[in-house]
N, C-alpha and C. Protein backbone atom coordinates (compact mmCIF):
# COMPACT_ATOMS: atom_id res chain seq x y z
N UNK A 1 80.85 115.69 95.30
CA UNK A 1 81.40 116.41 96.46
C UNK A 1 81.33 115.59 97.74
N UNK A 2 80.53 114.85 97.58
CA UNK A 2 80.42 113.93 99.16
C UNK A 2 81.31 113.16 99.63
N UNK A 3 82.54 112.79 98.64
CA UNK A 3 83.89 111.86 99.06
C UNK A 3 84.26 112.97 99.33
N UNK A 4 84.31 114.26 98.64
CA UNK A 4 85.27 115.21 99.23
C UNK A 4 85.22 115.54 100.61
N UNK A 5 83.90 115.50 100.79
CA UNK A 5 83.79 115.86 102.47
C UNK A 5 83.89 114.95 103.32
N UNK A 6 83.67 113.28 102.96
CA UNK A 6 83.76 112.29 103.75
C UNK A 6 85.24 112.43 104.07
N UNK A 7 86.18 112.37 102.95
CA UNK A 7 87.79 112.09 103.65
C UNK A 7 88.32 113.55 104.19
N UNK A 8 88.27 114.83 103.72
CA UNK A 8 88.43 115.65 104.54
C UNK A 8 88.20 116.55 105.29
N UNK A 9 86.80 115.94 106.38
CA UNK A 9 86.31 116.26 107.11
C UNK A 9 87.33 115.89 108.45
N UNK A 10 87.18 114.70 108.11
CA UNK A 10 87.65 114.12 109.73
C UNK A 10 89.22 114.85 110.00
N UNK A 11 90.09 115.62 109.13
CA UNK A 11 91.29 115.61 109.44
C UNK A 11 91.25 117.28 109.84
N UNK A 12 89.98 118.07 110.01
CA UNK A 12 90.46 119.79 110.65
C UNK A 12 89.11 119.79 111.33
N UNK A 13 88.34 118.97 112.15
CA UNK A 13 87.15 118.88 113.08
C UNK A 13 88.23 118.78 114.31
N UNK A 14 87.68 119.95 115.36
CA UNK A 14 88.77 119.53 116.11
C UNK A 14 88.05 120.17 117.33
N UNK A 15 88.95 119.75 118.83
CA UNK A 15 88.49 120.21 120.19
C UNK A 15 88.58 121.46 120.53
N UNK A 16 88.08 122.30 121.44
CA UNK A 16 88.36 123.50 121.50
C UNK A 16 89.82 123.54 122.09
N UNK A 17 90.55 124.81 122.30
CA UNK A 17 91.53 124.89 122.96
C UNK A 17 92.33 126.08 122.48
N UNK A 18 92.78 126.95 123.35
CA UNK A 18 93.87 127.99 123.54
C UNK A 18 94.55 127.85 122.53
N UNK A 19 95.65 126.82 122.79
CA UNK A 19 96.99 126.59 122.77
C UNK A 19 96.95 126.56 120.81
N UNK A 20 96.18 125.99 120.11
CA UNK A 20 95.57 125.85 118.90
C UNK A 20 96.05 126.45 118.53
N UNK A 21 95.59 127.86 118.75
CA UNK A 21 96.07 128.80 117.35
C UNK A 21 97.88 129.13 117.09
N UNK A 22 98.23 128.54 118.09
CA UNK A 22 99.60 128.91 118.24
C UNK A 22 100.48 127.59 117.53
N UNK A 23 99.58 126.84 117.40
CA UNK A 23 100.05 125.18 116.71
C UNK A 23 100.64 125.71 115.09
N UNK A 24 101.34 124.85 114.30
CA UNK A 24 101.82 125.17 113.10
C UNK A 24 100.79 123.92 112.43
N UNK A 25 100.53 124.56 111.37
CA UNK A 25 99.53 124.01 110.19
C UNK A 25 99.28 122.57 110.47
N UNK A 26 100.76 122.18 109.82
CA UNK A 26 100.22 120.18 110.14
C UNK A 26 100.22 119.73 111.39
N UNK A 27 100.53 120.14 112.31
CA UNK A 27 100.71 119.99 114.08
C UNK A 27 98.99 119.98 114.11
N UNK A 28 98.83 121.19 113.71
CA UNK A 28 96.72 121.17 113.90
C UNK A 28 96.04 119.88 113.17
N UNK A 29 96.89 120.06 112.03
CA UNK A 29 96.11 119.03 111.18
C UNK A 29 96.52 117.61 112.30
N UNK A 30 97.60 117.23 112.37
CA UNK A 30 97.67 116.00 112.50
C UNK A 30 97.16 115.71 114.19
N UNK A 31 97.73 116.16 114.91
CA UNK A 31 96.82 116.34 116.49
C UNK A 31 95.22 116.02 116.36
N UNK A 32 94.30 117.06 115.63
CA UNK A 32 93.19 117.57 115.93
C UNK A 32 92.63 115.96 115.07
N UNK A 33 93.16 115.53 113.80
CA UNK A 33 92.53 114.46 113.80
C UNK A 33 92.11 113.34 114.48
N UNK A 34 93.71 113.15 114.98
CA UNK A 34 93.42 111.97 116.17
C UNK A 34 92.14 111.89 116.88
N UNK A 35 91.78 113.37 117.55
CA UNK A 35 91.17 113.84 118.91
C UNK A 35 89.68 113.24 118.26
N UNK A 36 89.23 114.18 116.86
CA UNK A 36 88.33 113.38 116.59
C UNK A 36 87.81 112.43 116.27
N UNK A 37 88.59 111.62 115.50
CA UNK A 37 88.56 109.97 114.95
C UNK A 37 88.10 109.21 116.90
N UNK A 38 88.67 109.75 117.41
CA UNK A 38 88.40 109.47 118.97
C UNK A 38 87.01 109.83 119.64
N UNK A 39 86.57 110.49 119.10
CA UNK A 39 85.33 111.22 119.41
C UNK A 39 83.98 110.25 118.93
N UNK A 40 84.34 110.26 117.18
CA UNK A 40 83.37 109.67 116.88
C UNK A 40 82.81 108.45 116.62
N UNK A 41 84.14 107.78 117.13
CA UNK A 41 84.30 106.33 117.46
C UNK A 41 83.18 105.90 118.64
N UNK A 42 83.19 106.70 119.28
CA UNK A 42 82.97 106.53 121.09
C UNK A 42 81.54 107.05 120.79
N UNK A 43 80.79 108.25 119.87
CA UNK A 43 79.42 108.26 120.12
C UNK A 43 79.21 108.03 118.59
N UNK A 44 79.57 107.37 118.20
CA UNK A 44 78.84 107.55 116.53
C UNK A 44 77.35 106.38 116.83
N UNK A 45 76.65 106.31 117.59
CA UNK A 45 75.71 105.71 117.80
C UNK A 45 74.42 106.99 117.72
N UNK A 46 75.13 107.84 118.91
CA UNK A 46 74.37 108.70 119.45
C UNK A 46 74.40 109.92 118.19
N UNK A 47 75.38 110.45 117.34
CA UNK A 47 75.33 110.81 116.21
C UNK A 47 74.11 110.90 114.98
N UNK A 48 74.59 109.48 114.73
CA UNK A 48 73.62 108.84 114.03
C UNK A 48 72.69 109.19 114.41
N UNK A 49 71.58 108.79 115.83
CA UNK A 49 70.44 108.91 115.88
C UNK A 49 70.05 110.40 116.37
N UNK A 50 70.71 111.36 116.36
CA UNK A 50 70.12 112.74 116.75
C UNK A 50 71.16 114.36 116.01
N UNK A 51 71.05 114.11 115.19
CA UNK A 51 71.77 115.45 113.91
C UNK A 51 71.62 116.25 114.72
N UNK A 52 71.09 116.78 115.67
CA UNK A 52 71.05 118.30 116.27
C UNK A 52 72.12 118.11 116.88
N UNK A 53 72.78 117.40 117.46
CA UNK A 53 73.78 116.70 118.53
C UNK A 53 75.39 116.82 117.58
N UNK A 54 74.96 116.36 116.45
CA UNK A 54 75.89 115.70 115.93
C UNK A 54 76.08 117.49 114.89
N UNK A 55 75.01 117.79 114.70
CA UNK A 55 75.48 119.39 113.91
C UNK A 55 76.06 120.25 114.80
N UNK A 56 75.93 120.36 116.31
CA UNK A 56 76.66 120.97 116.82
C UNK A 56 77.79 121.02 117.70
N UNK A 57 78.22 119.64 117.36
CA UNK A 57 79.57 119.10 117.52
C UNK A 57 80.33 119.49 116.28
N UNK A 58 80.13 119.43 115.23
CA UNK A 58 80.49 119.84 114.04
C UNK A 58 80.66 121.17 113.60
N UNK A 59 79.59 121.84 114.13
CA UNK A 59 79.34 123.39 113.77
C UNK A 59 80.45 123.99 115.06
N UNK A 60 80.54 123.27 115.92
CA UNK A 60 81.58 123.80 117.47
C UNK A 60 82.95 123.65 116.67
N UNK A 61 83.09 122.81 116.34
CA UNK A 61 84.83 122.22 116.04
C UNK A 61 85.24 122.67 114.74
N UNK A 62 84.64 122.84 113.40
CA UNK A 62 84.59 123.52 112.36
C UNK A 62 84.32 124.45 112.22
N UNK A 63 84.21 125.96 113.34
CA UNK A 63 84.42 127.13 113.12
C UNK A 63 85.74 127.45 114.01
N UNK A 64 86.22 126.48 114.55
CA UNK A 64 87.83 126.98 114.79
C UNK A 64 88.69 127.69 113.95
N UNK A 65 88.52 126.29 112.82
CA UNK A 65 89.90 126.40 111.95
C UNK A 65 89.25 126.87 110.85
N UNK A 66 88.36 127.09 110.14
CA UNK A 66 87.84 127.90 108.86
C UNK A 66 87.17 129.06 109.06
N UNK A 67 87.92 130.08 108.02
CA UNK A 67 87.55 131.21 107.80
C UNK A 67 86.76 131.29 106.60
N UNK A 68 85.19 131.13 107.24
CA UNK A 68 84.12 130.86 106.32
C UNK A 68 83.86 132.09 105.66
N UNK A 69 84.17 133.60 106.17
CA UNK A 69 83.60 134.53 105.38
C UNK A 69 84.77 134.80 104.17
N UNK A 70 86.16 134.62 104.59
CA UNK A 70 87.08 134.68 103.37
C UNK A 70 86.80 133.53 102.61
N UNK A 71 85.76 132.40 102.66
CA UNK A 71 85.60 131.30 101.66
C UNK A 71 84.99 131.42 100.81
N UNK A 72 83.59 132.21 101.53
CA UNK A 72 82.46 132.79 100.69
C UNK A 72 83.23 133.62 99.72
N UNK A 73 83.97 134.83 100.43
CA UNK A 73 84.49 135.64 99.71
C UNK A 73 85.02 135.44 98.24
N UNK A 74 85.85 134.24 98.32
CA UNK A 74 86.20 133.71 97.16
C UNK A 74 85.51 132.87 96.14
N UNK A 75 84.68 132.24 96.87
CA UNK A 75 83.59 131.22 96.18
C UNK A 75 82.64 131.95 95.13
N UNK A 76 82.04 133.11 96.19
CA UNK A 76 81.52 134.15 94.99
C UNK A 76 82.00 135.06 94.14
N UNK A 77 83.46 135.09 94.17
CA UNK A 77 84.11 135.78 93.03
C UNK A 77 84.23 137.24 92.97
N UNK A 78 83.76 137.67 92.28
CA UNK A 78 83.45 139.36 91.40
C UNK A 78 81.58 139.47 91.94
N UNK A 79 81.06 138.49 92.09
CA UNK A 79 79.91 138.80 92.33
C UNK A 79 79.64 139.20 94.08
N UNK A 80 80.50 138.81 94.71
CA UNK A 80 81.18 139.53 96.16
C UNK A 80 80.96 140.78 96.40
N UNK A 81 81.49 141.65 95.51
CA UNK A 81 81.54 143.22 95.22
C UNK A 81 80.61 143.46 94.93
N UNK A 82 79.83 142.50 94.29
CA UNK A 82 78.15 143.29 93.79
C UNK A 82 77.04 142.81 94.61
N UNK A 83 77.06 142.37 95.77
CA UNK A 83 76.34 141.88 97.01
C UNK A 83 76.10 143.14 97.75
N UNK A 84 75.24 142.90 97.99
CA UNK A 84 75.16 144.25 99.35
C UNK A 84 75.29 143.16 100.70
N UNK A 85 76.11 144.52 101.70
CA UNK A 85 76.59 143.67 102.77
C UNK A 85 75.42 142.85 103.25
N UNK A 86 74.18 143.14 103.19
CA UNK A 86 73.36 142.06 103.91
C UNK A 86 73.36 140.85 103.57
N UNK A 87 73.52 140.74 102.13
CA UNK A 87 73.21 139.65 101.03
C UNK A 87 75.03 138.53 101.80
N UNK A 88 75.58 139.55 102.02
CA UNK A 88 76.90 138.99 102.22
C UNK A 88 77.31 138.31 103.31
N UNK A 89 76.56 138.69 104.41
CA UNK A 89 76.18 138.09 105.95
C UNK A 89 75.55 136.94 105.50
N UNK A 90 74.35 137.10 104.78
CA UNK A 90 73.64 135.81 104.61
C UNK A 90 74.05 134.62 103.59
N UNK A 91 74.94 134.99 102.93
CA UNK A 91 75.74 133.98 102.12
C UNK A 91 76.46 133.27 103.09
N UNK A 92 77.36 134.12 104.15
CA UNK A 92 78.28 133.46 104.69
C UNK A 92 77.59 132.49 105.31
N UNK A 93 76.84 133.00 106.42
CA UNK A 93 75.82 132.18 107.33
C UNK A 93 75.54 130.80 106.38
N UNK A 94 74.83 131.08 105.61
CA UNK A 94 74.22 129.69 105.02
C UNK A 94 74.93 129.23 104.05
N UNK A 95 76.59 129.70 103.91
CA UNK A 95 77.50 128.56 103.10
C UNK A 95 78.29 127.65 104.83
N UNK A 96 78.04 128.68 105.34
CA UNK A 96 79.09 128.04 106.62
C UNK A 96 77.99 126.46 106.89
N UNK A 97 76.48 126.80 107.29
CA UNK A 97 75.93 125.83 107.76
C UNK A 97 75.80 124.68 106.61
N UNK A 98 75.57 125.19 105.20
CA UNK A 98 75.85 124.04 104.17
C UNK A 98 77.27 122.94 104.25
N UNK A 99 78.11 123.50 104.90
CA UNK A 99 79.46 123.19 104.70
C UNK A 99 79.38 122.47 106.18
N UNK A 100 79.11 122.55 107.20
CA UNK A 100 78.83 122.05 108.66
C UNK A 100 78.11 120.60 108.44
N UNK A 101 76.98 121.08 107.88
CA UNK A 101 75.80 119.98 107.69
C UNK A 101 76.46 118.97 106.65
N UNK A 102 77.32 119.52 105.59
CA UNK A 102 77.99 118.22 104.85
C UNK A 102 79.06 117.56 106.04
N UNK A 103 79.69 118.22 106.26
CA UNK A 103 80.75 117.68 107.11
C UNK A 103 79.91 116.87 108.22
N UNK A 104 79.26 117.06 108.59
CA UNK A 104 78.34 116.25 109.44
C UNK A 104 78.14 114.77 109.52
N UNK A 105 77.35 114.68 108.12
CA UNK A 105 76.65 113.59 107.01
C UNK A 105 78.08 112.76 107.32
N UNK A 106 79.23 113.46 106.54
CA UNK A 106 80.61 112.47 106.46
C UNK A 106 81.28 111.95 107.65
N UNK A 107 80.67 112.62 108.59
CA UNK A 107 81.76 111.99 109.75
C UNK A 107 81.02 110.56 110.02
N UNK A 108 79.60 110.31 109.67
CA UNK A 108 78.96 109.26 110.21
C UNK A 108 79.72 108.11 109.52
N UNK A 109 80.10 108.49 108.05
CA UNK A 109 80.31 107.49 106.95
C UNK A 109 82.08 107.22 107.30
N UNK A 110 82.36 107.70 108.03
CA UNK A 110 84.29 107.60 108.00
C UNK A 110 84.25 105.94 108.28
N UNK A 111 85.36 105.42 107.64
CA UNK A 111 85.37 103.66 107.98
C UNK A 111 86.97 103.89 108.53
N UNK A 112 87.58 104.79 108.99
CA UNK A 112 88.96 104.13 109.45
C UNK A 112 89.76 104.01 108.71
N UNK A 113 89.69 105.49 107.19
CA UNK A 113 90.64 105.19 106.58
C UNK A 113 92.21 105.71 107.18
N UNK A 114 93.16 105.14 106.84
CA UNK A 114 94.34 105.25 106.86
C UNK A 114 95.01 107.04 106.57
N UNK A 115 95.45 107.72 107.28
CA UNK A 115 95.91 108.56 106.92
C UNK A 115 97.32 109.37 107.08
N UNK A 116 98.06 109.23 105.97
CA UNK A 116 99.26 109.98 105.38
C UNK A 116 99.53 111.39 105.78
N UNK A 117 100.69 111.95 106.45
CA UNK A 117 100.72 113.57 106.49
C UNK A 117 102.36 113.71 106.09
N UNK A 118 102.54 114.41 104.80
CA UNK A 118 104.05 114.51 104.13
C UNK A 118 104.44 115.90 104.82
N UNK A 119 105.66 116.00 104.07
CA UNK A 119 106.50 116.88 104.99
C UNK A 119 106.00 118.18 104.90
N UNK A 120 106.15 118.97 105.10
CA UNK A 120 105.67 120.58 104.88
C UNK A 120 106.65 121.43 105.01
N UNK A 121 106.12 122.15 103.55
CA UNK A 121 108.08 123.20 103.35
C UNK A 121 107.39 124.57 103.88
N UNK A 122 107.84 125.11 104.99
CA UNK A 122 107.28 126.31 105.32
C UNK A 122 108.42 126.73 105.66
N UNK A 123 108.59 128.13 105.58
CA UNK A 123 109.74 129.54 106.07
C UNK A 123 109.17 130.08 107.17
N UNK A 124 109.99 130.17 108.57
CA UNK A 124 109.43 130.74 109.48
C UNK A 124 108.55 132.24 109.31
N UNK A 125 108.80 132.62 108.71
CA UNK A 125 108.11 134.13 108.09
C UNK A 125 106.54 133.91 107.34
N UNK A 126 106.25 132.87 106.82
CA UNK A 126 105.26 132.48 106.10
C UNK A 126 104.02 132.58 106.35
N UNK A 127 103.66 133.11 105.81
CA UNK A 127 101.53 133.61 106.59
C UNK A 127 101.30 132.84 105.39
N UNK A 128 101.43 131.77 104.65
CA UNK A 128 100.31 130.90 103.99
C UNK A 128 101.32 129.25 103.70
N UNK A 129 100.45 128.57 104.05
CA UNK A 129 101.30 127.44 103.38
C UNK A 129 100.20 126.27 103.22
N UNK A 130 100.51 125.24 102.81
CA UNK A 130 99.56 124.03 102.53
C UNK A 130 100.30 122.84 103.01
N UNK A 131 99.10 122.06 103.80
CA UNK A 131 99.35 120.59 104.28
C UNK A 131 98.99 119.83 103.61
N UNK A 132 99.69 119.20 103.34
CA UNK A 132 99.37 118.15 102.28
C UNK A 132 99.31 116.67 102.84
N UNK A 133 98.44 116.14 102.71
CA UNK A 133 98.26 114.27 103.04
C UNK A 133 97.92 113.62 101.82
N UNK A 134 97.61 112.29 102.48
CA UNK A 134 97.34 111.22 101.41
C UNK A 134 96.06 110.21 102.37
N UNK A 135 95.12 109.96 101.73
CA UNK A 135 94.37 108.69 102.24
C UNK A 135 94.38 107.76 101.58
N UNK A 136 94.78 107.09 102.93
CA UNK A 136 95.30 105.61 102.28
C UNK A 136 94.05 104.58 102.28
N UNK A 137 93.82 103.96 100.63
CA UNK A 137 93.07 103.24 100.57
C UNK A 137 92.96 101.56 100.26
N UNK A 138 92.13 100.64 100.28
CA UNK A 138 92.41 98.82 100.37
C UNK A 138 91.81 98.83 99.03
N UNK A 139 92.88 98.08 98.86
CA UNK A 139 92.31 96.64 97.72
C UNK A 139 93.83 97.27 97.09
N UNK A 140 94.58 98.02 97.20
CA UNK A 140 95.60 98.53 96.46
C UNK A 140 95.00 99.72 95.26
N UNK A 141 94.15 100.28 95.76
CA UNK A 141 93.75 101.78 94.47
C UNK A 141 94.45 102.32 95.30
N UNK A 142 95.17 103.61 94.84
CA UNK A 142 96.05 104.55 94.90
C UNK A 142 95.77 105.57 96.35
N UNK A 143 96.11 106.12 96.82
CA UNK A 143 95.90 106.98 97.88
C UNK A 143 95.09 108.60 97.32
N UNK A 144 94.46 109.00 98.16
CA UNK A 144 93.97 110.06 97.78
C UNK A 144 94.28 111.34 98.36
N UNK A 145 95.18 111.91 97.51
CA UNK A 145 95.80 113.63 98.20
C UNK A 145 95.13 114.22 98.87
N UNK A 146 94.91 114.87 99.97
CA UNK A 146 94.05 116.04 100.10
C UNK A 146 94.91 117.37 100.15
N UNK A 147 94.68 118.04 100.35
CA UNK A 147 95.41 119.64 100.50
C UNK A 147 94.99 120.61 100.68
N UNK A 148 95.60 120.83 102.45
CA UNK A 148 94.61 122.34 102.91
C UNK A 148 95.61 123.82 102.95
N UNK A 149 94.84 124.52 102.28
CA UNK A 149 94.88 125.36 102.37
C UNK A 149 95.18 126.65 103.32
N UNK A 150 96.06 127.34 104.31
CA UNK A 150 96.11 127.88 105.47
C UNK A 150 96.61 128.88 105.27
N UNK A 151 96.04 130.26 106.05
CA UNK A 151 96.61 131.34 106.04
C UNK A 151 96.32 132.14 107.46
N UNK A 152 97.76 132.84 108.08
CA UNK A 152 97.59 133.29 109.43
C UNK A 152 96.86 134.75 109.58
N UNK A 153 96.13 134.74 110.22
CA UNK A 153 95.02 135.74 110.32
C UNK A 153 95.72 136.74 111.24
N UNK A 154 95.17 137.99 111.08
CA UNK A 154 95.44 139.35 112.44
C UNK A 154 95.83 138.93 114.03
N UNK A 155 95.08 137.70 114.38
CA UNK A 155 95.26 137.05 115.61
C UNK A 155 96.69 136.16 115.71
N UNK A 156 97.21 136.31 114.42
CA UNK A 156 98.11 135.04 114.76
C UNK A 156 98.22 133.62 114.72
N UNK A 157 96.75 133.40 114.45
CA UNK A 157 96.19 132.25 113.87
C UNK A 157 96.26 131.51 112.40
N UNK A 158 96.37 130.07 112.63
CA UNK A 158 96.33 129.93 111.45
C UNK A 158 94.31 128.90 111.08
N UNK A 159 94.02 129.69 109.62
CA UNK A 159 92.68 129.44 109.31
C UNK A 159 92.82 128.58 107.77
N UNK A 160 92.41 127.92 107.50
CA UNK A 160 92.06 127.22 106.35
C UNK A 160 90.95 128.28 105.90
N UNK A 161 91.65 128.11 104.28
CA UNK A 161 90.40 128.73 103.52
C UNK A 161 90.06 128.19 102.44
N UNK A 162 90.65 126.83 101.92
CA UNK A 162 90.47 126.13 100.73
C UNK A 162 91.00 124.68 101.16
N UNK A 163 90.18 123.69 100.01
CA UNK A 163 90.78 122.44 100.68
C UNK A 163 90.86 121.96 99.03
N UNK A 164 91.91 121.13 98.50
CA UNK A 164 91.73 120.72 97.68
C UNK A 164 91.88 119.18 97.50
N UNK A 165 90.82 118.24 96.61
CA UNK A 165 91.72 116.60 96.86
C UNK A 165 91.33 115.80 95.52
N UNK A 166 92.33 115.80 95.25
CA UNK A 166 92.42 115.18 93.91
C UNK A 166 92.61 116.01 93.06
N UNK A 167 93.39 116.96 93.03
CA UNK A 167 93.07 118.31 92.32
C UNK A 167 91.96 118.98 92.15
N UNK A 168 91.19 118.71 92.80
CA UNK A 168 89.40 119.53 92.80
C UNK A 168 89.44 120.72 94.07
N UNK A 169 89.86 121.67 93.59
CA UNK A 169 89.09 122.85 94.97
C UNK A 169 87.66 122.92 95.32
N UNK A 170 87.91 123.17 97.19
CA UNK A 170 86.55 123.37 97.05
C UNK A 170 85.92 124.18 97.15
N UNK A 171 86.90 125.71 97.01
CA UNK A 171 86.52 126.79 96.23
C UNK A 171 85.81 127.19 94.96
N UNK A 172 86.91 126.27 93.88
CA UNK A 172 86.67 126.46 92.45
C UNK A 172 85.31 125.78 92.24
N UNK A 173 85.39 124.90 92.62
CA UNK A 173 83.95 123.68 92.29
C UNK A 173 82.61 124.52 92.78
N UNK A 174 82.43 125.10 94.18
CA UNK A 174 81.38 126.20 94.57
C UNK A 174 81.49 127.12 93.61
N UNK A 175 82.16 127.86 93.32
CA UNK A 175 82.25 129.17 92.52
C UNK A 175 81.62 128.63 90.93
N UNK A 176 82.30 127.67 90.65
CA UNK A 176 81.88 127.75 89.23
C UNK A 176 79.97 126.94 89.21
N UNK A 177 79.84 126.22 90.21
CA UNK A 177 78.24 126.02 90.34
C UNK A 177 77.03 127.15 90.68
N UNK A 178 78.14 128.16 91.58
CA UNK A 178 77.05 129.31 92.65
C UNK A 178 77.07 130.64 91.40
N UNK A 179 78.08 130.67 90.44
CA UNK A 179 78.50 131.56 89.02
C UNK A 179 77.18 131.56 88.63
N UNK A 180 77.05 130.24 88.03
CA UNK A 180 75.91 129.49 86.70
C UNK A 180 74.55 130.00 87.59
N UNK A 181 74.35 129.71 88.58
CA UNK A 181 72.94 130.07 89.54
C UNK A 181 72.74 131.36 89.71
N UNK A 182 73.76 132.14 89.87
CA UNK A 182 73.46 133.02 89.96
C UNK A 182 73.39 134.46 88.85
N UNK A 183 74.39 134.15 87.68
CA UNK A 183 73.84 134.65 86.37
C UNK A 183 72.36 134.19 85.85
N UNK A 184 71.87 133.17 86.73
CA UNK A 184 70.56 132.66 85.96
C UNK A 184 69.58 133.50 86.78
N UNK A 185 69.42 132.84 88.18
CA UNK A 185 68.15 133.58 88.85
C UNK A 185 68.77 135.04 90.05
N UNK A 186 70.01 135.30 90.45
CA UNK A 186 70.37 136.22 90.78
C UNK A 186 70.55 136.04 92.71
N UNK A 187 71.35 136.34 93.00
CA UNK A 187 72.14 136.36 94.47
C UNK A 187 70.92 136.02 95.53
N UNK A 188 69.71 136.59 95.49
CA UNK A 188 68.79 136.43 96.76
C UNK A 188 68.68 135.09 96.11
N UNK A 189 68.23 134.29 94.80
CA UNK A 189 67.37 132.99 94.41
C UNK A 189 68.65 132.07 94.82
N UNK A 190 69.89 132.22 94.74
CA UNK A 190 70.81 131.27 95.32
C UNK A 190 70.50 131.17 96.77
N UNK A 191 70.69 132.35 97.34
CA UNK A 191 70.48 132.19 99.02
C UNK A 191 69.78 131.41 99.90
N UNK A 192 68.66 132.05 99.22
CA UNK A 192 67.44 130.98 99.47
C UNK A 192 67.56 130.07 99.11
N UNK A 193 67.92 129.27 97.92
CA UNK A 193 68.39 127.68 97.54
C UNK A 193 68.99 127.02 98.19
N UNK A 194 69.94 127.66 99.46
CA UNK A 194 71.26 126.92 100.22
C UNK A 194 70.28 126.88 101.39
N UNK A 195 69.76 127.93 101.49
CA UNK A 195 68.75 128.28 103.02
C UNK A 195 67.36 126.89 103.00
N UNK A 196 66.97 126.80 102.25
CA UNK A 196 65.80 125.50 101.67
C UNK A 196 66.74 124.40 102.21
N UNK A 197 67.87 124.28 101.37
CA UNK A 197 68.69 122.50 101.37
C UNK A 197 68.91 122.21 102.79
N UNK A 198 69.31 123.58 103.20
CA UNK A 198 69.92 123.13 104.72
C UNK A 198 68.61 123.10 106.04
N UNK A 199 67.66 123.88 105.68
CA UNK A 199 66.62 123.39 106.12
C UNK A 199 66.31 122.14 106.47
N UNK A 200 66.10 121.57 104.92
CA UNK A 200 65.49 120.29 104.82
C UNK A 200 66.05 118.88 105.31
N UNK A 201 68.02 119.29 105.65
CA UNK A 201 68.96 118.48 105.89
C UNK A 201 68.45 118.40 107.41
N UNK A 202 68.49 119.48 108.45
CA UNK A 202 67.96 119.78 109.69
C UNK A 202 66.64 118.97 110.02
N UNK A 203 65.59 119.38 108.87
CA UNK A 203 64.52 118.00 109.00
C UNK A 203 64.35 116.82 109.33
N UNK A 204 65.10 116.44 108.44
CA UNK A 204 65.68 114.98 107.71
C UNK A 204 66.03 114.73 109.27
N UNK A 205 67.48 115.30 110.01
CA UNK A 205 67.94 114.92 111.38
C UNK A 205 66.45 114.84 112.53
N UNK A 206 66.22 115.62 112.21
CA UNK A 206 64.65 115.83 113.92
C UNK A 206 64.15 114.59 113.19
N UNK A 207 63.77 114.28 112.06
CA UNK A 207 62.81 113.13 111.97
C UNK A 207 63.57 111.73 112.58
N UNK A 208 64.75 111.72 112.95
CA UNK A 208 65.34 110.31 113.48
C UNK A 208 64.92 110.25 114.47
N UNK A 209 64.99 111.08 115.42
CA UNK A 209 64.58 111.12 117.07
C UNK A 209 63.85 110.01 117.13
């Protein structure tokens, strides 16, 4: 999962702003990358040496565009319905910060890859469509698809709720790992498992200072 988040992190981390939600899918996508590739060019020093800094640059710009509780929603499946709403708050919470804290890790590692944005077939009427790119990679290996996922919310907005690259969702891939965990030790022993990792990721950052 960690290439997955290294290459498509950097392309929906983005600045705050109004005007955003009113942008069309790849307009967000392709804009908002720039802004950041710009960003972390200029402090990836200061990044590096202080994760609290760098998680909430990440955690700011990555709750724009994802609709983390419809992610959860899907990630946990049928077992969704059998959550009690508390259990369901706290999934979201600590898949959103699992998903922050990866995206985090990857922005340090970005080298400047090359990136592709193809055409996009959307109908003005359309509340869902997908952007599709390519990262372009050296030595001549093949480019790597990504594909996000978008759907316009009550606001008018448009939210990512799935990303897929290489044909790997990163829906399906959570769901079928958080399934197996949780037929084994049951919804609170997952929780706490994501709540521990991301802890310890938070650690890991204070100990650079």
């Amino acid at each position: 999962m960690r290439k997955f988040f290294l290459l498509a992190s950097v392309l929906l981390l983005s600045v705050p702003g109004v005007a955003r939600a009113e942008m069309a899918p790849d307009e967000l996508v392709r804009k908002t990358a720039d802004e950041i590739l710009v960003e972390i060019k200029a402090h990836r020093d200061i990044y590096a040496n202080d994760y609290a800094k760098l998680y909430k640059m990440a955690d700011e710009k990555v709750l724009l565009h994802f609709d983390f509780r419809r992610m959860s929603q899907w990630v946990l499946g049928r077992f969704w319905k059998e959550a009690t709403p508390e259990q369901r708050e706290r999934f979201t919470s600590e898949f959103r910060d699992l998903l922050v804290g990866t995206y985090s890790q990857a922005l340090l590692n970005y080298t400047d890859q090359k990136i592709v944005y193809l055409p996009v077939q959307r109908k003005p009427d359309d509340t869902e469509v997908t952007v599709k790119t390519e990262v372009k990679q050296t030595g001549g290996q093949p480019n790597i698809p990504i594909h996000y996922s978008f759907y316009k919310n009550k606001d008018n907005a448009w939210k990512v709720y799935d990303i897929t690259i290489e044909g790997v969702s990163l829906v399906t891939n959570y769901r079928s790992v958080y399934a197996t965990k949780i037929r084994e030790k049951g919804m609170d022993a997952l929780i706490a498992e994501i709540t521990d990792n991301n802890k310890q990721k938070r650690a890991a950052g204070s100990a650079k200072k």
